[in-house]
Every structure is written in structure tokens, then in C-alpha cells.
Protein backbone atom coordinates (compact mmCIF):
# COMPACT_ATOMS: atom_id res chain seq x y z
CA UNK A 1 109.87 88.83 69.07
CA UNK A 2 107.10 90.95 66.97
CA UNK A 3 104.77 89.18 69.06
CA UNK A 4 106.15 90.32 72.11
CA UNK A 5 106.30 93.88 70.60
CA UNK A 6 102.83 93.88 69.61
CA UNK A 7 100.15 92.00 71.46
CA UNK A 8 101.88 92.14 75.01
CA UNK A 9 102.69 95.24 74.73
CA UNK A 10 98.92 96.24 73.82
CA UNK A 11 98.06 94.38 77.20
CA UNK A 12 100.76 96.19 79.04
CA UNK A 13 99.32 99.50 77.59
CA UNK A 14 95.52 98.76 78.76
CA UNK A 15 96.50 97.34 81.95
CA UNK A 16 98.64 100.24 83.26
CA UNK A 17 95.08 102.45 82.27
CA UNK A 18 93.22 100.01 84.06
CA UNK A 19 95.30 100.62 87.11
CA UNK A 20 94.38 103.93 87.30
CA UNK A 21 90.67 104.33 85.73
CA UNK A 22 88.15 104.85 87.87
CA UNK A 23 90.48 105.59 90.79
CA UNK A 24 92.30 109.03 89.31
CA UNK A 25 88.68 110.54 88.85
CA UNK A 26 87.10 112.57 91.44
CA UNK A 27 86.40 115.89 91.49
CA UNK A 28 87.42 117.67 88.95
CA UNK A 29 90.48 116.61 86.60
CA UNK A 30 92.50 113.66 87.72
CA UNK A 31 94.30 112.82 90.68
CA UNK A 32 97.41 110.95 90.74
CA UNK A 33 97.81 107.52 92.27
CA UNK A 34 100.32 106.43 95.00
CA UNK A 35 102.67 103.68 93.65
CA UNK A 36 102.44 102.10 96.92
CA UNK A 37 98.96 102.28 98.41
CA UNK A 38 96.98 103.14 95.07
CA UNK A 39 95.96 105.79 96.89
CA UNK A 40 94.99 109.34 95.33
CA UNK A 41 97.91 111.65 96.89
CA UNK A 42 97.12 113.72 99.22
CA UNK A 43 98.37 116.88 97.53
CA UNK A 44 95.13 118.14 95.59
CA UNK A 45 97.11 119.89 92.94
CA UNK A 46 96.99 119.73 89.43
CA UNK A 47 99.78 120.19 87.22
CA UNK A 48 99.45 121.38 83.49
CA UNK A 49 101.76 118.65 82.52
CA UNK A 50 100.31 115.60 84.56
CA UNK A 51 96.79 116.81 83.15
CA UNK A 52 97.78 116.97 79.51
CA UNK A 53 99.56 113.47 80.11
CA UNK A 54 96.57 111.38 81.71
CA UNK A 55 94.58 112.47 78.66
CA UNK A 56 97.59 111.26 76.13
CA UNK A 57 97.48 108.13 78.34
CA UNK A 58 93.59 107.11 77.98
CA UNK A 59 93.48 108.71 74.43
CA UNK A 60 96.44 106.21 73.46
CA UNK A 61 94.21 103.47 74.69
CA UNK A 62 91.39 104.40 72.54
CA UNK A 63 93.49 104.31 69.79
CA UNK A 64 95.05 100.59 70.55
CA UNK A 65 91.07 99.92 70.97
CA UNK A 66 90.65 99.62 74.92
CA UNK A 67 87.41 100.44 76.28
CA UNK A 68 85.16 102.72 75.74
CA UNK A 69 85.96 104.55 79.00
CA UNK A 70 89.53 105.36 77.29
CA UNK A 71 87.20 108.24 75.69
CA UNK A 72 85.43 109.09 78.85
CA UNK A 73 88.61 109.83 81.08
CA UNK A 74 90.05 111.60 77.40
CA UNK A 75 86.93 113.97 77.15
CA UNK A 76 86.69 114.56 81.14
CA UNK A 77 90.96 115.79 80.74
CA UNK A 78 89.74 117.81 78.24
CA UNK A 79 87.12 119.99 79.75
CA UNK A 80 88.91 120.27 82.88
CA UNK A 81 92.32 121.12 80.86
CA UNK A 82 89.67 123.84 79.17
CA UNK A 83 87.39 124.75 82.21
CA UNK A 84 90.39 125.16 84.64
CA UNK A 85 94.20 125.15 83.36
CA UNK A 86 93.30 127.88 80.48
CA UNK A 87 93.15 131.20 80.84
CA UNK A 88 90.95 134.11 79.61
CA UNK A 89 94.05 135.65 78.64
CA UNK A 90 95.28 133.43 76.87
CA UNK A 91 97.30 130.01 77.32
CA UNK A 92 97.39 127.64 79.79
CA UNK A 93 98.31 128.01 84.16
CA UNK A 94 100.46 126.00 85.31
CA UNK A 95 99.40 124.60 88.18
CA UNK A 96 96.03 125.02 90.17
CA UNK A 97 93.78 123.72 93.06
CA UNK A 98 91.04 120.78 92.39
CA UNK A 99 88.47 123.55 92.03
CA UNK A 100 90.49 125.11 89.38
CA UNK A 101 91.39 127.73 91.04
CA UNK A 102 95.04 129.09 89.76
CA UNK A 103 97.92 128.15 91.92
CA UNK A 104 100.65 129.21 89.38
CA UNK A 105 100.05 131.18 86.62
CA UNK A 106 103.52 130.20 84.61
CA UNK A 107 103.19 130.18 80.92
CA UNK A 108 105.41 126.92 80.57
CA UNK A 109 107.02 126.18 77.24
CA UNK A 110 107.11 122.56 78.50
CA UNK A 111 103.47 122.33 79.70
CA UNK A 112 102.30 124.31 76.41
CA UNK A 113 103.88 121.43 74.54
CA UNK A 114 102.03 118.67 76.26
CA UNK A 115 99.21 120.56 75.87
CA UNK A 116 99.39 120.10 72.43
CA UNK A 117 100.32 116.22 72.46
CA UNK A 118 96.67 116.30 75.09
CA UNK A 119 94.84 117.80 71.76
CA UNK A 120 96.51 115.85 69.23
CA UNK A 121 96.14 112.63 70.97
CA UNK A 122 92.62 113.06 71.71
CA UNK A 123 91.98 113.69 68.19
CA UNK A 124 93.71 110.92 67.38
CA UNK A 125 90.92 109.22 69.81
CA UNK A 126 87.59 111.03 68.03
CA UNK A 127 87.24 113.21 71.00
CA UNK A 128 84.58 115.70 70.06
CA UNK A 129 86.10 119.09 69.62
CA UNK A 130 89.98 118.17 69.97
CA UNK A 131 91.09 118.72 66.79
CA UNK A 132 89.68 122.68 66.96
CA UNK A 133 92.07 122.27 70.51
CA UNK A 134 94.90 120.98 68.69
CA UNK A 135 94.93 123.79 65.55
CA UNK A 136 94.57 126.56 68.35
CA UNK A 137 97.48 125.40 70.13
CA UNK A 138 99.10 125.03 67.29
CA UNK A 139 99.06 128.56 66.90
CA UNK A 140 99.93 129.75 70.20
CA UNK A 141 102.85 127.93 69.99
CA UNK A 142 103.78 129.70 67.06
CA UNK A 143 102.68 133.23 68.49
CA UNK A 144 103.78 132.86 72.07
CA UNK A 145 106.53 130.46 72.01
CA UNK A 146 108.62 129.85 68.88
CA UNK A 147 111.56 132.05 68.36
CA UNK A 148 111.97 132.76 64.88
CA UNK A 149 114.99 130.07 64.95
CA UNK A 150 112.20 127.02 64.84
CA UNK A 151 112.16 126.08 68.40
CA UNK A 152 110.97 127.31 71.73
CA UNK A 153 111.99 129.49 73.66
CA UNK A 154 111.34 129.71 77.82
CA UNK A 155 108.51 129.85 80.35
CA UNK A 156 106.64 132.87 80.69
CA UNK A 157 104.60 135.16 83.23
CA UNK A 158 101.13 135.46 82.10
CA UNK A 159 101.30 138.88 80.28
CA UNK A 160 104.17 136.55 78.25
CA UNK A 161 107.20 138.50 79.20
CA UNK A 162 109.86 135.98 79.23
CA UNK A 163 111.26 135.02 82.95
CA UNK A 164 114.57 134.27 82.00
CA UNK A 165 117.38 134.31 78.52
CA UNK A 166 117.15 130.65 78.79
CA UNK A 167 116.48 128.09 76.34
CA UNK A 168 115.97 124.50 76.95
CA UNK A 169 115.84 121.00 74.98
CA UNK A 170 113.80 119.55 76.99
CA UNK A 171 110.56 121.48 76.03
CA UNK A 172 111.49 121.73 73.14
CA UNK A 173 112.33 117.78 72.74
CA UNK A 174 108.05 117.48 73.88
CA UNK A 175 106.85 119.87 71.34
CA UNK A 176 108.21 117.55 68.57
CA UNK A 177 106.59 114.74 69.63
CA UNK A 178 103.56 116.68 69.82
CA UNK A 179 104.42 117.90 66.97
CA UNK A 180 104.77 113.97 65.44
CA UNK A 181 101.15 113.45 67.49
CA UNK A 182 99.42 116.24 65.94
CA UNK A 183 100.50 114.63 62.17
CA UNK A 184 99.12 111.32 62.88
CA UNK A 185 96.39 113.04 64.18
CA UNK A 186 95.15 115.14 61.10
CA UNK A 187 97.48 113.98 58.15
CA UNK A 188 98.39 117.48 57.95
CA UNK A 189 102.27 117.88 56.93
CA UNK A 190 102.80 121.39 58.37
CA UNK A 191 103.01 119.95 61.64
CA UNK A 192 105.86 116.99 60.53
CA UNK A 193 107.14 119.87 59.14
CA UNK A 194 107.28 121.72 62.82
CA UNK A 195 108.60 118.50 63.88
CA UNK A 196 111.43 117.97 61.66
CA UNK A 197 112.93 121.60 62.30
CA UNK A 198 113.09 121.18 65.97
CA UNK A 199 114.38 117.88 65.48
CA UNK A 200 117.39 119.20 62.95
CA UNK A 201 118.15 122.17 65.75
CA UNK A 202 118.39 120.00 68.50
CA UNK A 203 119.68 116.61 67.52
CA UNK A 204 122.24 117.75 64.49
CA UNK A 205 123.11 121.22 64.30
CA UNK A 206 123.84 122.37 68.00
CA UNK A 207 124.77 118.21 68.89
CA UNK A 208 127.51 118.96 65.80
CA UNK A 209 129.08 120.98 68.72
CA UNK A 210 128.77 118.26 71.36
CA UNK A 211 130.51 115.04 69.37
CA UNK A 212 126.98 114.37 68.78
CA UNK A 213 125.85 113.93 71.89
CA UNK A 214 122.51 116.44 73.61
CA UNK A 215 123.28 119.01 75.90
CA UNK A 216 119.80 120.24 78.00
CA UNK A 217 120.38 123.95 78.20
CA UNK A 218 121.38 127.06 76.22
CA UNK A 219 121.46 130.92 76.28
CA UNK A 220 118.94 132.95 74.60
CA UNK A 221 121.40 132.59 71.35
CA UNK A 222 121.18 128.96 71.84
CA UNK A 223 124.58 128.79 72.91
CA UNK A 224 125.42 126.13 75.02
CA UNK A 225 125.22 127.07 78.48
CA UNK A 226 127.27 124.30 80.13
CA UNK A 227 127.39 126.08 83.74
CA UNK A 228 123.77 126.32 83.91
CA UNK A 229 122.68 124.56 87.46
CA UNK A 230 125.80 122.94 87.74
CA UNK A 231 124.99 123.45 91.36
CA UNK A 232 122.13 121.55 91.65
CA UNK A 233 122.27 118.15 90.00
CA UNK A 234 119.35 117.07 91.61
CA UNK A 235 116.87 119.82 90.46
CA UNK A 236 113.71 118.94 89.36
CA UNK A 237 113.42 119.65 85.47
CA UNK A 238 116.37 120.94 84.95
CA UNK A 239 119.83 119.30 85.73
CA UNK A 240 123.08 119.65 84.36
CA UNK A 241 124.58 117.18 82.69
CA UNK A 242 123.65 114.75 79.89
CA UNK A 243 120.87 112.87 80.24
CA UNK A 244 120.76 108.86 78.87
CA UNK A 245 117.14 108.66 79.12
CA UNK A 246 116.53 112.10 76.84
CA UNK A 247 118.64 110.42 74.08
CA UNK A 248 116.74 107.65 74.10
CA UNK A 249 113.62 109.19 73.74
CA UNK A 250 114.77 111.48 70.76
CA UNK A 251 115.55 107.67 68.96
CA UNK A 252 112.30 107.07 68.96
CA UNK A 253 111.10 110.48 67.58
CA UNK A 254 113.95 110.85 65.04
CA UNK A 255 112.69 107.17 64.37
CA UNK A 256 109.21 108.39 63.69
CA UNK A 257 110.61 111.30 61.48
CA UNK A 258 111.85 108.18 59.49
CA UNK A 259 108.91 106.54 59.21
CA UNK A 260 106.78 109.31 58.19
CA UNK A 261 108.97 111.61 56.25
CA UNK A 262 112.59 110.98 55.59
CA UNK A 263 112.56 114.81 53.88
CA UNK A 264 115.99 116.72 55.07
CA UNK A 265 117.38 114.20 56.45
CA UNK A 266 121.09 114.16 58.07
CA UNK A 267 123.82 112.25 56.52
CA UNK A 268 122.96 108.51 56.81
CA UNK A 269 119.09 109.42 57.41
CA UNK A 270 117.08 110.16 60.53
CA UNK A 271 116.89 106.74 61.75
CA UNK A 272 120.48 106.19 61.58
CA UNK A 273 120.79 109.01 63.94
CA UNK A 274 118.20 108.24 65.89
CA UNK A 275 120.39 104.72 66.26
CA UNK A 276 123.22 106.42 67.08
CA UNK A 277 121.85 108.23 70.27
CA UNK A 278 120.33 104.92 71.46
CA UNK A 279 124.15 104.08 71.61
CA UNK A 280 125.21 107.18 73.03
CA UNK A 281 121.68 106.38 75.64
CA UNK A 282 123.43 103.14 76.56
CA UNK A 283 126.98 103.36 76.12
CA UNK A 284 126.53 106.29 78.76
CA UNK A 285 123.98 105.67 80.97
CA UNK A 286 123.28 101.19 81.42
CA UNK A 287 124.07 99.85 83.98
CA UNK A 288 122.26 96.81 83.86
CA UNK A 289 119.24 97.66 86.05
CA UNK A 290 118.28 100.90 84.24
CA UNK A 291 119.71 104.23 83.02
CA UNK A 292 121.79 106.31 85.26
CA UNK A 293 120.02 109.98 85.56
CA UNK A 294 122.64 112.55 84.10
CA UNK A 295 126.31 111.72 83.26
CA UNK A 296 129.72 113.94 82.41
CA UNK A 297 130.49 113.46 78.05
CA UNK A 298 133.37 111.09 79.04
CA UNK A 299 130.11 108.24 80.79
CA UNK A 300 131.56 110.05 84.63
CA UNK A 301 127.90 109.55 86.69
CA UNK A 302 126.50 112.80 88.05
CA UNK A 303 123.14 111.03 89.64
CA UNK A 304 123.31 107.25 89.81
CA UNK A 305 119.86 107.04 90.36
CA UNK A 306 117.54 105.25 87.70
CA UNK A 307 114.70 106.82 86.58
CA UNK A 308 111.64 104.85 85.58
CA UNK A 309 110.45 107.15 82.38
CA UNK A 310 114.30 106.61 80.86
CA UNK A 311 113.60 102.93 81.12
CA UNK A 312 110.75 103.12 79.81
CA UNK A 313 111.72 105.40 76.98
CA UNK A 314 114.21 102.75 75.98
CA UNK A 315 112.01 100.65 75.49
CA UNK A 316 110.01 103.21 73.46
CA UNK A 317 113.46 103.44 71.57
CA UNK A 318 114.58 99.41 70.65
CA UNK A 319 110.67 98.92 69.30
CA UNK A 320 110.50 102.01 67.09
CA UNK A 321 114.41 100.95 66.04
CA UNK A 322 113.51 97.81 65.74
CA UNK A 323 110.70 98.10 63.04
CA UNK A 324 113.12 101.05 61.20
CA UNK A 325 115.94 98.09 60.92
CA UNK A 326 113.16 95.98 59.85
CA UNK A 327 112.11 98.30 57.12
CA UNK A 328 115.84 98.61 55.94
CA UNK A 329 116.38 102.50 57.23
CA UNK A 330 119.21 101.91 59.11
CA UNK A 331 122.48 102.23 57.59
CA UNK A 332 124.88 100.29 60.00
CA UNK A 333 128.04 102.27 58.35
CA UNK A 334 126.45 105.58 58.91
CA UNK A 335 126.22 104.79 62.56
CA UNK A 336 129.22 103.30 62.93
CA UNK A 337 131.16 106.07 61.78
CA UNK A 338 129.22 108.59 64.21
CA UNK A 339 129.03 106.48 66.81
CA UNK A 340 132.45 106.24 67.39
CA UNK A 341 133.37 106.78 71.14
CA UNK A 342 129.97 106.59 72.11
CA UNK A 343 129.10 102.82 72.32
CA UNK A 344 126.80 99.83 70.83
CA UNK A 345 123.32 99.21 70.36
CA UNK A 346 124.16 95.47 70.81
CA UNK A 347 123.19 94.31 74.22
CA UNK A 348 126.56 92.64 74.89
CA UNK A 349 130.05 94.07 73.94
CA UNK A 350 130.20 93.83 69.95
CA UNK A 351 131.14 96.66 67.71
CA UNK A 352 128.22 99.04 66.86
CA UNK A 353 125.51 97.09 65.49
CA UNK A 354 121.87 97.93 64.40
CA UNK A 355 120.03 94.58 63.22
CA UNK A 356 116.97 93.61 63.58
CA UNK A 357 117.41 91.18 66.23
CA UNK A 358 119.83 93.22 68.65
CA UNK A 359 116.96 96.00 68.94
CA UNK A 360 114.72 92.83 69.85
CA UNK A 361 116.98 91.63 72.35
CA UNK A 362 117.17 95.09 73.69
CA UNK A 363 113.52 95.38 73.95
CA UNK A 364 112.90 92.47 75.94
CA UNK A 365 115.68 93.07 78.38
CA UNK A 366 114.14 96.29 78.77
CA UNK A 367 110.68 94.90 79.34
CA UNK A 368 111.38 91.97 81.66
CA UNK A 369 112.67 95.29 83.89
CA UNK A 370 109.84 97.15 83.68
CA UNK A 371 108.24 95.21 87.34
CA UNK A 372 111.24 96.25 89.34
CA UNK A 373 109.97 100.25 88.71
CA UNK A 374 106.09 99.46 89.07
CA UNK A 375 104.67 99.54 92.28
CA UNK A 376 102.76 97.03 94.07
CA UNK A 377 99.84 99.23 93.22
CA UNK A 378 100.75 99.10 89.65
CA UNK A 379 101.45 102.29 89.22
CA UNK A 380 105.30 103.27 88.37
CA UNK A 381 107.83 104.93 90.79
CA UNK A 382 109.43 108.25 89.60
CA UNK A 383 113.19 106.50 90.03
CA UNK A 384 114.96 103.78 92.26
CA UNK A 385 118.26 105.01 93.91
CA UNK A 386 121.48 103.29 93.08
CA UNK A 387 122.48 100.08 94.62
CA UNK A 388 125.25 101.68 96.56
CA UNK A 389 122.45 104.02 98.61
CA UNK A 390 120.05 100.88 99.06
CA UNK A 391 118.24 101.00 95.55
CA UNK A 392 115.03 101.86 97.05
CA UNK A 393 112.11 102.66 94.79
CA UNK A 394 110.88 106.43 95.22
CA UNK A 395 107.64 107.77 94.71
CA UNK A 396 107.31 111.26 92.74
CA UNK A 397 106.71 114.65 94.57
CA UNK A 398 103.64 116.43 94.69
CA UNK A 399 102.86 118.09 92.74
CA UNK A 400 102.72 114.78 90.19
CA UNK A 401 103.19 115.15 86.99
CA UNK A 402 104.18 111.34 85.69
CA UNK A 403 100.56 109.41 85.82
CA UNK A 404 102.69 106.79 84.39
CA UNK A 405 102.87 108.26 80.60
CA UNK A 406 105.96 107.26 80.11
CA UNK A 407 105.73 103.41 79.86
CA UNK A 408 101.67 103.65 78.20
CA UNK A 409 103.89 106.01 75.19
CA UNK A 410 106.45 103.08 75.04
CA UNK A 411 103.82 100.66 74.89
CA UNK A 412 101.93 102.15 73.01
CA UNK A 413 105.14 102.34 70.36
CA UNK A 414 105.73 99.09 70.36
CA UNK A 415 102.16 97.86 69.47
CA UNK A 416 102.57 100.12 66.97
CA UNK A 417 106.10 99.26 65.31
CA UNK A 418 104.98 95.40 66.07
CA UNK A 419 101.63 95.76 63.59
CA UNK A 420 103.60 97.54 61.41
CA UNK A 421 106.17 94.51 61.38
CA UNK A 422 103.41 92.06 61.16
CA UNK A 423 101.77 93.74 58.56
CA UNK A 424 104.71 93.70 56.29
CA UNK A 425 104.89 89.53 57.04
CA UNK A 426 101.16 89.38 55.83
């Protein structure tokens, strides 16, 4: 099984880039691919987000050692992320034309935070002039964003005045793994220490209110707002309801907390919580062909349909588990007592359990699904629908802003956690 969470998945990572390089270049930034035809889309948009992703994507394959045209693409994200997204007044637009002309000027929380994964990952990469990228953004976030409480706070118009008392886990979920990037990066420990105190806000002190579990949005207090959209389950970015796939991605970064700095941990350590919302991920959302979208606390489905980035965040999840189990971090009593009503890491219907094995066995049922959301381009849908309304795969919306970052971060984890595993065997 390290094998398969290693090698194969360093393939899987390098093949989903080759997909898409050279066809996403032209003009200026990147365009995204059709799942279907391969085709760029015919919306000539470009979204902060999908930028900052493509050059995490081909930086992440310079850093597994793909080809030297991982650095290329990396450096050409870069200058248009500089030339076109930022602003002379400071931070990043939103979204703009292929000439770089602004579209919308929104001053996203969200997109800031992937702009500082873009930085961090393409210093990771030896990009020439990231790492000045990454310490400015840094800051910005700190200036523009934070809230004096350690996380972010919302999305902005461009002379910063705050659009709406909202607060949101989401961005704030993305600017710890940046966060986690940017300390991998450079070494530097004031950005695990960023990491860590979004990661206490979000995943123990306000989920102490929530039997543990992650609610997505909150007042400007950070009090849970539980009636936000509650009209519109199918919005975009921001649903109601609890989200499977988000609490398997947080496994993976309270996982990395683990494995880089197990300072202030909660009770039982952070990657025995970050095995307990794995559980909560699939005692609420499996259903055997993916997660479900958003759920009720008691598992009732709001949107049956399965997204392809919380599969592939799962599988982020059982690798980065997987090696934490393997290192001894995980403390099966301290998840079993917090996991109670929320479910089992096991892949069948045991009690709570959090070997090495069972994250193995989680992994590779995960994988062997990751064809049935890839298109026959090779490029990922956004979701399938639910068997009962035909199960259809579904291409994203313009403007796109998955190029398929999703499964090359999973991948990219578990060639990571396998080495590390190996390494230990050596």
C-alpha cells in the first residue's frame, strides 16, 4: 500500500499536468480545459482563484520532479497573476478579461488566500522572485484581512470597505493551507504559527459548539449564523449546511499541523482530530460512489450530488492519516471518545478505528474512484448528480476556477506521506 501511495500517485500527479500543459496556455494566463472535448472554454475569463490554482498545480509538479515545463507554466501564472489580477492599489481583482483587463474588482478573502498558496508553492518550486510574492502577501493578509481574532474576515470592494458582517470557514480553511504551503516553503515558523491559530478557531473552539462537527458561516462576532443561505442550497461558494468534503480536507491540514508542529495541540493531538473529522467526512457524507455535497448534523442530505474535489480531498485525507497512524500520532481512544455519534474511519461497519491499514484501504477505494469523475479528456468534472437524477457527470461554470487542483493537491499528498513512509522502512 505505500507503494500505491507514493509512486502511482506521483504518476497520477504528472499526468493530470500533462493533460493540461501546453493546451491551458494561450494568450495571456491560462485557460481552462473542457472535461469533455479538452477544449479551452469558451468563456475567456480569468478567475483569481483558478489562476492562483494552475500555478499551485505545475509548481507541485516541480516539486515531485516533473518536467522542466512545471516551472515554465509556474513562472508564466506568476507574471500574469502580477501583470493582470493585481492592482495598483493594492491586492488582487477578482476576475478579469484575457487581456487583463478588470472584470471584477472584489477583494476576495478566498482568492487572497490562494494567492498566497500561488506564492508559496512557487517558492517551493525555485520560481525566481516568489518568495518576495509570498512575504508581501503575507502581509496583506495581515493588514487587509485578518481580524484581530486570528482569522479572516470577508470579501472586500477595492478601497477595502467590507461588503458584508459575514465571516466564512471556507476562506479561511484556504489561508491555512497556504499558510502550511508558505512553511514548507521558507522554513519560517511564523507562518505554521498563522496556520495553527486558524486551525484552533475553526476546527476546536467554534466546532466545541457544533458536537465537533464545521459549520461554513458566521456573523461578524463569529457567531454561528445557521440561517445564512438556507435558501439557496445550491449556491455557488457558499451553501448552507455541512459540508463532508470540507471536513475532509481540514484532516489533512490538521494532519500536517501534526507532522510539522504538534505545539498547542487539542486534547488527544491534532492528528487525532484531524481523524475524527475524516469520520464525521464519512459517517455523513459516503455513499459509496463519493461524498454527498452538504448534509443536516443528524447525516439528513441537503444536495445529493457528489462533488469531484471532496473525493479527491479524501483521498488527500486517508494518505496524510495514513502516514500520521504510521508515525504513531493517532491516539485511537482520543478519537473514539469524540467521535462518538459521528461514525468510523474503517471502510466497513467496525467501531471507530484509526490503523494503519484502514486509512490504506480507504485510500485505495478512494483512488480506484477517481476515473468515474475524470473526463474522457482527462480533465475532472466539477460533480456527478446523484443516481436518483441520472448521475450524470457535470462540467464546472464559467467562470472556472477548479483546473483540476484538487486531485494534483491529493496526489501530490500522498507521494508525499508515501516517501515519508518509505523513508522510515529504509
Amino acid at each position: 500500500m505505500i507503494e500505491r501511495a507514493s509512486a502511482t500517485a506521483r504518476g497520477r500527479l504528472l499526468a493530470a499536468l500533462r493533460v493540461q500543459y501546453p493546451d491551458v496556455l494561450g494568450g495571456a494566463g491560462f485557460r481552462p480545459l473542457h472535461p469533455v472535448t479538452g477544449e479551452p472554454c469558451a468563456d475567456g475569463r480569468r478567475h483569481l482563484v483558478a489562476t492562483c490554482r494552475s500555478v499551485a498545480n505545475f509548481a507541485a509538479g516541480a516539486v515531485a520532479g516533473g518536467p522542466d515545463w512545471c516551472v515554465d507554466a509556474a513562472e508564466r501564472g506568476i507574471d500574469f497573476l502580477e501583470s493582470a489580477h493585481r492592482a495598483d492599489a493594492g491586492g488582487y481583482r477578482l476576475v478579469v478579461d484575457a487581456d487583463g483587463d478588470p472584470v471584477d474588482r472584489t477583494r476576495s478573502a478566498y482568492g487572497h488566500a490562494f494567492v498566497l498558496l500561488a506564492y508559496a508553492r512557487a517558492t517551493a518550486a525555485g520560481v525566481d522572485g516568489a518568495e518576495a510574492g509570498l512575504e508581501a502577501t503575507a502581509a496583506l493578509l495581515e493588514e487587509r484581512f485578518h481580524d484581530g481574532t486570528g482569522r479572516l474576515r470577508s470579501d472586500c470592494d477595492p478601497d477595502w470597505t467590507e461588503r458584508e458582517p459575514y465571516r466564512g470557514q471556507n476562506a479561511n480553511m484556504h489561508a491555512c493551507e497556504a499558510y502550511l504551503a508558505a512553511h514548507e516553503a521558507t522554513g519560517d515558523r511564523r507562518y505554521l504559527e498563522r496556520a495553527r491559530r486558524v486551525a484552533r478557531g475553526i476546527t476546536v473552539d467554534l466546532a466545541a459548539e457544533t458536537d465537533g462537527l464545521l459549520w461554513e458561516h458566521y456573523t461578524e462576532g463569529w457567531d454561528h449564523d445557521f440561517a445564512y443561505n438556507a435558501d439557496a442550497p445550491r449556491h455557488r461558494f457558499r451553501p448552507p449546511g455541512y459540508q463532508p468534503g470540507h471536513h475532509a480536507e481540514w484532516a489533512t491540514l490538521l494532519a500536517l499541523l501534526d507532522r510539522y508542529d504538534a505545539g498547542c495541540a487539542p486534547a488527544g493531538g491534532w492528528a487525532s482530530r484531524a481523524a475524527e473529522l475524516f469520520a464525521a467526512a464519512v459517517d455523513l457524507g459516503w455513499t459509496g460512489d463519493g461524498f454527498v455535497y452538504t448534509v443536516e448534523a443528524d447525516g439528513d442530505v441537503l444536495v445529493p450530488d457528489r462533488y469531484g474535489w471532496a473525493l479527491a480531498e479524501g483521498i488527500g485525507a486517508a494518505a496524510a492519516l495514513a502516514e500520521r497512524a504510521d508515525a504513531g500520532r493517532v491516539d485511537p481512544d482520543a478519537v473514539e471518545a469524540a467521535a462518538v455519534g459521528h461514525g468510523t474511519v474503517d471502510a466497513g461497519n467496525d467501531p471507530v478505528a484509526v490503523d494503519v491499514d484502514r486509512f490504506d484501504r480507504w485510500h485505495g477505494r478512494l483512488v480506484d474512484l477517481a476515473d468515474d469523475y475524470r473526463g474522457p479528456a482527462g480533465v475532472w468534472y466539477e460533480k456527478r448528480l446523484a443516481p436518483a437524477a441520472g448521475g450524470d457527470p457535470v462540467a464546472p461554470e464559467p467562470p472556472a476556477v477548479e483546473p483540476d487542483y484538487h486531485p494534483v493537491s491529493a496526489f501530490l499528498e500522498s507521494w508525499r506521506s508515501g516517501r515519508l513512509r518509505e523513508a522510515r522502512r529504509e
